[in-house]
C-alpha atoms as a PDB file:
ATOM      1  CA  UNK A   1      22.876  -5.444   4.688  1.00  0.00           C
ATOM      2  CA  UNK A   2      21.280  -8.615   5.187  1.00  0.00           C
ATOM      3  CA  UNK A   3      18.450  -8.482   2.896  1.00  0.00           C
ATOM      4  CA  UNK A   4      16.336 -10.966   0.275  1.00  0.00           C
ATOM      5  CA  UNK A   5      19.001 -10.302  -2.873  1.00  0.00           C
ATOM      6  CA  UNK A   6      21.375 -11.932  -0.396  1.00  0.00           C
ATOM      7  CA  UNK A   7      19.463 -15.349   0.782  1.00  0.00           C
ATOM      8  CA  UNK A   8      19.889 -18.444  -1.285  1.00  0.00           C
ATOM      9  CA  UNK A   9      16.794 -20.454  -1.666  1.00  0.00           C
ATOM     10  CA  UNK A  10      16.596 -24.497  -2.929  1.00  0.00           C
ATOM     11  CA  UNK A  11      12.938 -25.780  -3.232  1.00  0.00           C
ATOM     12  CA  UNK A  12      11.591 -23.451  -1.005  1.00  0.00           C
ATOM     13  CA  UNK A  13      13.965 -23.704   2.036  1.00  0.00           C
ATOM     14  CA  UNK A  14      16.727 -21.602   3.129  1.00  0.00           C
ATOM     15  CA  UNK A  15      19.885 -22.932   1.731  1.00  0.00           C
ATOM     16  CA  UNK A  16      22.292 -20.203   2.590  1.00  0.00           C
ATOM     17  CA  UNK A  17      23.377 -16.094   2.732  1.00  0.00           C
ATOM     18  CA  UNK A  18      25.782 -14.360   1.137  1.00  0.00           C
ATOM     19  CA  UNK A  19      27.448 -10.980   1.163  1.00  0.00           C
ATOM     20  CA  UNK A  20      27.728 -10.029   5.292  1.00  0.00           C
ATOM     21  CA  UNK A  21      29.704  -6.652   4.452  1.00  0.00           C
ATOM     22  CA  UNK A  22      27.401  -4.975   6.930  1.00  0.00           C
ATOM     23  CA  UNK A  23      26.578  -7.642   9.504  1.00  0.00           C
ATOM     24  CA  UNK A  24      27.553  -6.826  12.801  1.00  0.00           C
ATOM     25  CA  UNK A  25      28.453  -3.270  12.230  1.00  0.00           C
ATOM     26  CA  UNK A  26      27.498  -2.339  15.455  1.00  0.00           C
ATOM     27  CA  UNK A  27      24.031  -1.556  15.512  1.00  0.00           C
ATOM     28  CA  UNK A  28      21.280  -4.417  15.457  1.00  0.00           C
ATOM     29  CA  UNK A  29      18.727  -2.425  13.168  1.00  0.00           C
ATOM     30  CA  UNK A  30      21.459  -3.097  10.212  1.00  0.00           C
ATOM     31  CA  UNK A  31      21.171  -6.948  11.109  1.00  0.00           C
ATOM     32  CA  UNK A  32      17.216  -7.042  12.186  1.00  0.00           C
ATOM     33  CA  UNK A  33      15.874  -5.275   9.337  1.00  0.00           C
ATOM     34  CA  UNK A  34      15.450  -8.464   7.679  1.00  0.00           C
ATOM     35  CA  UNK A  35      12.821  -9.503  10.373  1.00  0.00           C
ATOM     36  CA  UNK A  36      10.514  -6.657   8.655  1.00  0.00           C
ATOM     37  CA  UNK A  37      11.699  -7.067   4.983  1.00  0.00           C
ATOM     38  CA  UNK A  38      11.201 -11.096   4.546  1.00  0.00           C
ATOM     39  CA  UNK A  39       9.300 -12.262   7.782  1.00  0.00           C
ATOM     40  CA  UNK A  40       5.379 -12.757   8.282  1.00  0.00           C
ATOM     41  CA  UNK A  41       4.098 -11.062  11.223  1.00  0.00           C
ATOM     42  CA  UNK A  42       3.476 -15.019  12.760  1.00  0.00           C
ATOM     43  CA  UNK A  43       7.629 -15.305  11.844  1.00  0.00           C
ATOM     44  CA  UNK A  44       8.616 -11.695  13.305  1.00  0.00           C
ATOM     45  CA  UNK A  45       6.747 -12.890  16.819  1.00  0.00           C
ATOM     46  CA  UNK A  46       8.732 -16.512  16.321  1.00  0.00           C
ATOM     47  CA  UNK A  47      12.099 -14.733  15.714  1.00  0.00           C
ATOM     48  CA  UNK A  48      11.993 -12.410  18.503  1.00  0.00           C
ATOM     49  CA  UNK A  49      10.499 -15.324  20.758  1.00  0.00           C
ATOM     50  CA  UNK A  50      14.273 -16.991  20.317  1.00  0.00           C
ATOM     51  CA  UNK A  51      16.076 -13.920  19.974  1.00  0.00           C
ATOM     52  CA  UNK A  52      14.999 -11.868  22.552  1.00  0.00           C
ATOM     53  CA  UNK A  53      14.214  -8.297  23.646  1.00  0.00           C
ATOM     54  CA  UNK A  54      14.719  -5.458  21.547  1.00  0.00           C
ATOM     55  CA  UNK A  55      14.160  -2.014  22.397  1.00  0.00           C
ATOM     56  CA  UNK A  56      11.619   0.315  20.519  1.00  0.00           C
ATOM     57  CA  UNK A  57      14.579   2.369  18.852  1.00  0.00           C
ATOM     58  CA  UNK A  58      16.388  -0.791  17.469  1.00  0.00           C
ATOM     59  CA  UNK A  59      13.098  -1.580  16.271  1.00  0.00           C
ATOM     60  CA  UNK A  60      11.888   1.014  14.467  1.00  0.00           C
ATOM     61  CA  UNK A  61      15.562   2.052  12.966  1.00  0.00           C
ATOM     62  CA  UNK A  62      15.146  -1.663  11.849  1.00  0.00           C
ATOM     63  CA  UNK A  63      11.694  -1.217  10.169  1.00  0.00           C
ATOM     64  CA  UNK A  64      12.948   2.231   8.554  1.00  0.00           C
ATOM     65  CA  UNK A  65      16.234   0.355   6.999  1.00  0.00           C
ATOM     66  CA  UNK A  66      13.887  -2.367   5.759  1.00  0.00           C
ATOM     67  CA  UNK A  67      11.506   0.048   3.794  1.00  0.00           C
ATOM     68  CA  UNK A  68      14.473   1.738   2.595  1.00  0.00           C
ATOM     69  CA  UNK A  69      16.224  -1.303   1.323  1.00  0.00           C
ATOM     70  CA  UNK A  70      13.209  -3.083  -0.041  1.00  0.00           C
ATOM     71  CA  UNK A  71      12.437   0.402  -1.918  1.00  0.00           C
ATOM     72  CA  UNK A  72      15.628   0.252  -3.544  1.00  0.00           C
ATOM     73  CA  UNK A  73      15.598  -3.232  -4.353  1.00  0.00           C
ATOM     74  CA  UNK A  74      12.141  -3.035  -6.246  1.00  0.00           C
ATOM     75  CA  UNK A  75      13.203  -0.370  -8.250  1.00  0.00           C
END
């Protein structure tokens, strides 16, 4: 559950993450739903540049987690 209430920020710059419960639960969606939920579209293409392929299904269960999470975060 990698998400923006769980990245530490200092002037700007990334200074850390807490709270991995769900990292590496065995899907990637749970872990690349950040990439929709804090990246640009220029820092998605960047990201996936150095991480690699990811197939349409990963994908879009990572977009769906993202609107989810980001729903429940703004409320």
């Amino acid at each position: 559950d990698l998400h923006l209430r769980h990245v530490l920020v200092d002037d700007g710059s990334l200074a850390g993450v807490i709270d991995w419960g769900d990292c590496c639960t065995g899907d990637p969606s749970i872990d690349l739903q950040v990439v929709w939920s804090m990246l640009p579209v220029e820092g998605r293409e960047a990201f996936f540049a150095e991480y690699g392929a990811v197939d349409e299904g990963v994908q879009n269960r990572a977009r769906v987690l993202a609107l989810g999470l980001c729903s429940m975060l703004a409320i």
